[in-house]
Protein backbone atom coordinates (compact mmCIF):
# COMPACT_ATOMS: atom_id res chain seq x y z
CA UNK A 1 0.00 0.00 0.00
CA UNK A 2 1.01 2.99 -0.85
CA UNK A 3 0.85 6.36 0.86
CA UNK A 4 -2.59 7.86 -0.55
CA UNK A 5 -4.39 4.48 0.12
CA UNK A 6 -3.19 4.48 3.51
CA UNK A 7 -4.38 8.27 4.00
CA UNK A 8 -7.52 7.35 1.78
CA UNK A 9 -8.23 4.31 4.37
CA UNK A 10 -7.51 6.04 7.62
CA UNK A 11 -10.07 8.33 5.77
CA UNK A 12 -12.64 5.53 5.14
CA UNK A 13 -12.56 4.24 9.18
CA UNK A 14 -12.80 7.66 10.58
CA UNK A 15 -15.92 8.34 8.46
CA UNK A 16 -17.22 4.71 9.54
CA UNK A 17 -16.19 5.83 13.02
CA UNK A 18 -18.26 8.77 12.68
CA UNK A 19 -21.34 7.03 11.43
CA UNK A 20 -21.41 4.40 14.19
CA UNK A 21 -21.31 7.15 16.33
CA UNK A 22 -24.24 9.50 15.06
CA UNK A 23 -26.17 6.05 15.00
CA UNK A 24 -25.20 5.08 18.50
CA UNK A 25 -26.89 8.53 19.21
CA UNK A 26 -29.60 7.87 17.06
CA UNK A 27 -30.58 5.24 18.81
CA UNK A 28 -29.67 6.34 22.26
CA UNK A 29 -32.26 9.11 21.40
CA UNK A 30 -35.08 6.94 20.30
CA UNK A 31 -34.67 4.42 23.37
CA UNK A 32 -35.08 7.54 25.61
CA UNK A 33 -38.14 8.55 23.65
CA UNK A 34 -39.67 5.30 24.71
CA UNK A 35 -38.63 5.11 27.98
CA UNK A 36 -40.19 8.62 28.26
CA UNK A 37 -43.38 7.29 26.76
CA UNK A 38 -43.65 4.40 29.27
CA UNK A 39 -43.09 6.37 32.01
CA UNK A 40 -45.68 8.64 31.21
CA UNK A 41 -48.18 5.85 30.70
CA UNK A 42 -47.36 4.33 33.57
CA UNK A 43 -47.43 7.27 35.68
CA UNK A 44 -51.55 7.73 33.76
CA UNK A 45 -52.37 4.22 34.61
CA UNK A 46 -50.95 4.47 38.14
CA UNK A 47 -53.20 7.55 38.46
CA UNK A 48 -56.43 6.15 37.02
CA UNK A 49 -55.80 3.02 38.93
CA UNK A 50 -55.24 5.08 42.40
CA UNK A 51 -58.27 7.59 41.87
């Protein structure tokens, strides 16, 4: 390998890195979302349930 592939590859994994990483927070964000969700439910069926 020569010099530009190596640049061009270190290129290639720091873009995959990045990608992994905005999906990693991606998903991070969605899992919240639905833990949010539940909660709230919860928190309405704990109410109706109590009153």
């Amino acid at each position: 390998m020569d010099e530009h592939e190596l640049k061009r590859a270190a290129e290639v994994g720091l873009a995959q890195r990045e990608a992994d990483r905005r999906t990693v927070e991606r998903m991070q964000a969605i899992a919240f979302r639905l833990f949010c969700v539940a909660f709230f439910f919860g928190v309405c069926g704990w109410l109706v349930d109590k009153f």
